[in-house]
Protein backbone atom coordinates (compact mmCIF):
# COMPACT_ATOMS: atom_id res chain seq x y z
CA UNK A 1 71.40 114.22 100.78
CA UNK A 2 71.04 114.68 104.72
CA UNK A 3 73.62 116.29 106.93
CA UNK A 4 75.01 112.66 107.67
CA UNK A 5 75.25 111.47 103.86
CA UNK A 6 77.02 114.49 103.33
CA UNK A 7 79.09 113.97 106.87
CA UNK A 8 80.43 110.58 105.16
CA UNK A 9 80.86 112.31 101.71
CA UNK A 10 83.40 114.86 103.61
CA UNK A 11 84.92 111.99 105.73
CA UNK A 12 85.57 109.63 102.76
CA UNK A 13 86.87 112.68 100.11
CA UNK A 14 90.03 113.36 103.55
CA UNK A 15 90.59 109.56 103.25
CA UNK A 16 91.17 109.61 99.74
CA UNK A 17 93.20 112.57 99.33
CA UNK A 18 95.15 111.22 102.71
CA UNK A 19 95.73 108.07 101.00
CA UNK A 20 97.13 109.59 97.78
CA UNK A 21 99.29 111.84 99.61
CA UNK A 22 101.17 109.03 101.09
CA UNK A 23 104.23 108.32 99.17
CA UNK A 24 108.16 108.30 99.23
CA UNK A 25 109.29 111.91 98.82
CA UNK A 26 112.43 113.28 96.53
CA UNK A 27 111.15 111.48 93.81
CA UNK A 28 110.08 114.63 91.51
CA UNK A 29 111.31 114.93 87.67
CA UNK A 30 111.12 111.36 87.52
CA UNK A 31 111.45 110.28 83.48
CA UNK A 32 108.11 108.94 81.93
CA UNK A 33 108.84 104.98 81.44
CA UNK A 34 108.55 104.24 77.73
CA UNK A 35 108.24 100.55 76.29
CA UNK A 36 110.51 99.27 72.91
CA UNK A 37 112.76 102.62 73.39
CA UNK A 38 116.33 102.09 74.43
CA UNK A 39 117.64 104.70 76.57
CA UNK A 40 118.33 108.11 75.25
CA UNK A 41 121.73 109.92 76.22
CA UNK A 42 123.77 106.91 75.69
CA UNK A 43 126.05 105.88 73.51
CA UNK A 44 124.76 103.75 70.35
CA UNK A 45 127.96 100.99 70.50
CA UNK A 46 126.92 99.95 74.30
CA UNK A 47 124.00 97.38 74.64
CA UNK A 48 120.76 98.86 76.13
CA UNK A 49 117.33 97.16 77.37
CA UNK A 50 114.92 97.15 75.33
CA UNK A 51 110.72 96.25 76.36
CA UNK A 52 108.10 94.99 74.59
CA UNK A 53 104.12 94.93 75.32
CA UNK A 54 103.91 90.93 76.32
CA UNK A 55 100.64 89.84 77.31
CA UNK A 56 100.34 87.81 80.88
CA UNK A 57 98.40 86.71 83.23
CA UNK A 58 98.86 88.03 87.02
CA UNK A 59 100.24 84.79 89.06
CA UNK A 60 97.82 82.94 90.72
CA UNK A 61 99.71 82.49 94.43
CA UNK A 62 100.69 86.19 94.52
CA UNK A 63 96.62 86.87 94.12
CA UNK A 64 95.53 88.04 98.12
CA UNK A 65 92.65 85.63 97.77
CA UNK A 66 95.12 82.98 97.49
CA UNK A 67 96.23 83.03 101.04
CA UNK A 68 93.78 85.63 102.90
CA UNK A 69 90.21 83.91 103.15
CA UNK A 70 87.37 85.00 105.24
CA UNK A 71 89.24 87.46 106.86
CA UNK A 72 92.14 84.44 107.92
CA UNK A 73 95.51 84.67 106.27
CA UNK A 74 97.58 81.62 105.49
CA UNK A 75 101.15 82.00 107.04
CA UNK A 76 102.65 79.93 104.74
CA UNK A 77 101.21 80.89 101.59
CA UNK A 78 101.64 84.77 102.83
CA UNK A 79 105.39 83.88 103.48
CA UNK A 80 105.78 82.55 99.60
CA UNK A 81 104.21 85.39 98.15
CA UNK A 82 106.19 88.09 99.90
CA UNK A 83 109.22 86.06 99.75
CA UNK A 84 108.99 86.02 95.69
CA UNK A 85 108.55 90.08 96.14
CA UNK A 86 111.37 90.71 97.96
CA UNK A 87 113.14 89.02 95.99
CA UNK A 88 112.37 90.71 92.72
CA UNK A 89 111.81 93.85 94.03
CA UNK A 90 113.22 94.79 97.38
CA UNK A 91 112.97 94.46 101.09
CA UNK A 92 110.06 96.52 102.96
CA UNK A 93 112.25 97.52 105.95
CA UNK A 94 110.99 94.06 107.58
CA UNK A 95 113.31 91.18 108.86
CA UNK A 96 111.45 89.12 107.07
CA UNK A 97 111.95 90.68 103.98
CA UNK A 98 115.81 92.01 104.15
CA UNK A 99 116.55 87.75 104.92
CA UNK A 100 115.72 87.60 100.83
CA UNK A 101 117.46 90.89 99.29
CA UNK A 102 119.45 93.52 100.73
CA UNK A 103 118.41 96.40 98.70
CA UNK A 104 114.81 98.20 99.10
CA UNK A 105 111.98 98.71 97.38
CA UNK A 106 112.07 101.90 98.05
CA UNK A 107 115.26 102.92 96.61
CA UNK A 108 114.34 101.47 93.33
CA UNK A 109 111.34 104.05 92.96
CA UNK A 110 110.53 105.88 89.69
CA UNK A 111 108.15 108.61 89.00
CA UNK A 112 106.65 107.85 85.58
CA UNK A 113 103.56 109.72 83.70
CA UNK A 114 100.18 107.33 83.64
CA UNK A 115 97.55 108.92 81.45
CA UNK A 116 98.84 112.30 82.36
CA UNK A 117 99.19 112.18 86.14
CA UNK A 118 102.75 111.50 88.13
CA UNK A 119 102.89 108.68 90.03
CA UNK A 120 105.88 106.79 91.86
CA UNK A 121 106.16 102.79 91.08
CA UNK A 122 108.81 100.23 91.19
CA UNK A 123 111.35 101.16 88.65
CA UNK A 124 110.74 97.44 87.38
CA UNK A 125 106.78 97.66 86.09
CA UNK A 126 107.06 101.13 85.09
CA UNK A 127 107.09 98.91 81.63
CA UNK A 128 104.05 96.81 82.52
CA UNK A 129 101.93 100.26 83.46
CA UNK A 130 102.99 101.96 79.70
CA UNK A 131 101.59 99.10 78.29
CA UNK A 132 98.39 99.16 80.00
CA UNK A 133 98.36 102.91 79.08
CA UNK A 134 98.98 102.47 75.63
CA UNK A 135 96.31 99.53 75.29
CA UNK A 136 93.71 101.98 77.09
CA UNK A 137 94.17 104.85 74.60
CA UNK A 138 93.76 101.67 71.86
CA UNK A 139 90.86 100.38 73.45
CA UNK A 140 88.78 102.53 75.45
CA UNK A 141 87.84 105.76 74.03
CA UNK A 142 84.26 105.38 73.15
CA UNK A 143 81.72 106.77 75.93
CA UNK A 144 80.60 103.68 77.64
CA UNK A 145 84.15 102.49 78.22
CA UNK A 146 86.19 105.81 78.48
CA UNK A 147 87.43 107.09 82.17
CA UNK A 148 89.38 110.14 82.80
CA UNK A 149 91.56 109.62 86.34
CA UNK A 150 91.96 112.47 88.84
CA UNK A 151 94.38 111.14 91.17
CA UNK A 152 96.55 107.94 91.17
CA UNK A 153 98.99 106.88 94.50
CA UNK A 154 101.26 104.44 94.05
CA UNK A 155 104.35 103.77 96.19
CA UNK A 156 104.10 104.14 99.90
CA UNK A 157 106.12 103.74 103.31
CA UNK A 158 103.40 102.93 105.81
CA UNK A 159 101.76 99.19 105.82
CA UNK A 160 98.19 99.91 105.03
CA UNK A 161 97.30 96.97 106.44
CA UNK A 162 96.59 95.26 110.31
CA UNK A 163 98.46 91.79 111.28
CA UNK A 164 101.35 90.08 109.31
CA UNK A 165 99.51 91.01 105.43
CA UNK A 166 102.40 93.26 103.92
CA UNK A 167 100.76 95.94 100.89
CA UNK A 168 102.07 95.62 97.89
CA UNK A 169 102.16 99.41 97.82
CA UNK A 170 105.26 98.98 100.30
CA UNK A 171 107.06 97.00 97.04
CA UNK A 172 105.93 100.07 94.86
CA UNK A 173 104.39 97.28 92.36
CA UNK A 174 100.66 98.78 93.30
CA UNK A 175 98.39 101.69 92.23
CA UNK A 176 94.89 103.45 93.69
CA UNK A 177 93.06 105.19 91.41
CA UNK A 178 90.71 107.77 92.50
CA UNK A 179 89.26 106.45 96.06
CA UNK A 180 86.92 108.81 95.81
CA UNK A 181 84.63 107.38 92.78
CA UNK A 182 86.08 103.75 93.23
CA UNK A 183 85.28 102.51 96.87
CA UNK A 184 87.31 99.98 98.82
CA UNK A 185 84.02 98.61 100.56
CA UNK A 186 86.00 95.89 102.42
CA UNK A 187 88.21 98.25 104.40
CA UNK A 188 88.15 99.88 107.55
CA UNK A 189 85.42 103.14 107.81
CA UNK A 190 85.01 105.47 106.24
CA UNK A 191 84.55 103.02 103.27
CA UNK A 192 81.66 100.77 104.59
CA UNK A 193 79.73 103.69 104.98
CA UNK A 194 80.18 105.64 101.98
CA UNK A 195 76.97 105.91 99.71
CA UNK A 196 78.35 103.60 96.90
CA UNK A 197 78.65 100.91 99.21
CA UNK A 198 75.50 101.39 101.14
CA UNK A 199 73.58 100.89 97.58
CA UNK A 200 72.46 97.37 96.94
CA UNK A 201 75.00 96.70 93.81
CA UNK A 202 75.32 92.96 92.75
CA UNK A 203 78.62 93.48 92.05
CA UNK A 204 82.22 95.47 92.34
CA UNK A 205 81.80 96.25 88.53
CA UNK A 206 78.70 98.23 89.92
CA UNK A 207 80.49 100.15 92.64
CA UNK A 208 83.22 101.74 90.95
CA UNK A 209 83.29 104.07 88.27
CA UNK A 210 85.98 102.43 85.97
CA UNK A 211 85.08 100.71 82.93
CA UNK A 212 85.54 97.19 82.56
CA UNK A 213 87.70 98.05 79.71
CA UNK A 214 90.37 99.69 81.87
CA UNK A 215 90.00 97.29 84.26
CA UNK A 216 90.68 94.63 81.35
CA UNK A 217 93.33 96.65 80.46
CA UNK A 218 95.58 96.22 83.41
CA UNK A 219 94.46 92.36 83.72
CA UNK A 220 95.89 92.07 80.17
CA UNK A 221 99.28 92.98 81.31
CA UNK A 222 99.74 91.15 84.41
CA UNK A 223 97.77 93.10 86.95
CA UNK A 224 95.37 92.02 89.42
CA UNK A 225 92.01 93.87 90.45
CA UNK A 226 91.03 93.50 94.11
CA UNK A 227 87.57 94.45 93.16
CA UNK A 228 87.82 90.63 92.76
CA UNK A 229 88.90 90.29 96.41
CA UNK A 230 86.72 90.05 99.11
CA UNK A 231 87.77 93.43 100.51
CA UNK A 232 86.43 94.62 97.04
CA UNK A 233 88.62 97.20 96.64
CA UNK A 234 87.74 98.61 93.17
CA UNK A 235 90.55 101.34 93.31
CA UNK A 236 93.07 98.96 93.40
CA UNK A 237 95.81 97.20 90.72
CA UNK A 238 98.41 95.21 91.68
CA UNK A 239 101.07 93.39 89.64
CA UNK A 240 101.32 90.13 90.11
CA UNK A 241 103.13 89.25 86.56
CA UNK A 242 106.61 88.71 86.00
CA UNK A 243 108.31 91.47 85.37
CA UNK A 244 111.05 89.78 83.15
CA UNK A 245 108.52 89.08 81.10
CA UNK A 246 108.61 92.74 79.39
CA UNK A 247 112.03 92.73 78.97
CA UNK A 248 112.99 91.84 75.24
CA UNK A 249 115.84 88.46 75.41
């Protein structure tokens, strides 16, 4: 590798670490979110919510395809989507957002474990990410489809993204898995130029280093893969599901 390969190496590794670094802080010693287990501590006469593993689809007009095409976003179909997240999960510190529910995201963060590494979500999919754990450690431990994360970000305060588009890492209902193996080649430098997307890869399944099976994994439960997206960000999950869905009526 040349002194410029390794130049964009160097510059893409600081983005990636920068980007995982970003989160909401005082969230530490945060309980590991378990599925089908009532809450421990409390007292067996009062009624506790339970989860179960419910398979779903991620919904099709939360998808950022859906209303950002060729670079144009949809002010209309932007303003559904975010509306149904606020309401379900929180405002983003955003007019907009605190018209539809007067408590944040934010506040309603929750460290859990995911495959062995801390990372802060919305309290409310912390039941939607066990499951995609759990079906992983099912599903994907022989060589070809078996990937071992370094880092994993999830929540965040800062919008990530230019214009009107609001992240769903602001709701805390997103997570980036190693940026440095699992490009974003759609976003703003140093991405375009790293070496994985320079190569002449048919498609995002190419560029990034996580099995289809994980990927698969977090589709099963509700979670969308912007590898599918045109910024081809192959580090990315996003819930898109309902998180009712997991709780158990």
């Amino acid at each position: 590798m040349n002194a410029n390969g390794r130049t964009r190496v160097h510059l893409l590794v600081a983005a990636a670490l920068a980007l995982l670094a970003v989160g909401p802080s005082g969230l530490d010693g945060g309980p590991v979110a378990e599925a089908k287990e009532a809450a421990r501590g409390k007292s067996k006469n009062k009624k506790t919510t339970q989860y179960e593993c419910r398979v779903q689809s991620p919904q099709k007009f939360l998808k950022r395809r859906t209303f950002v095409q060729k670079g144009m976003l949809n002010p209309t179909k932007h303003a559904k989507a975010v509306r149904y997240l606020a309401e379900r999960y929180g405002h983003v510190e955003t007019e907009e957002t605190r018209r539809y529910n007067s408590e944040s995201a934010h506040a309603q963060a929750k460290t859990v474990q995911f495959m062995g590494l801390p990372v802060s979500i919305h309290e409310k999919i912390a039941p939607a990410l066990h499951c995609v754990e759990k079906r992983i450690r099912a599903t994907c431990s022989s060589k070809s489809r078996r990937y071992t994360p370094r880092a994993v970000g999830g929540f965040r305060t800062a919008n990530s993204y230019r214009g009107a588009e609001i992240s769903n890492h602001l709701f805390g209902i997103a997570i980036d898995i190693d940026p440095d193996r699992n490009p974003c080649c759609g976003c703003v430098d140093p991405w375009p130029t790293s070496p994985l997307c320079q190569e002449k890869k048919r498609t995002a399944y190419e560029r990034t280093s996580l099995s289809r099976c994980w990927i698969k994994a977090f589709e099963r439960y509700g979670f969308d893969w912007l590898g599918h997206d045109d910024l081809e960000d192959t580090m990315h999950f996003e819930f898109l599901g309902n998180p009712d869905r997991f709780i158990k009526k």
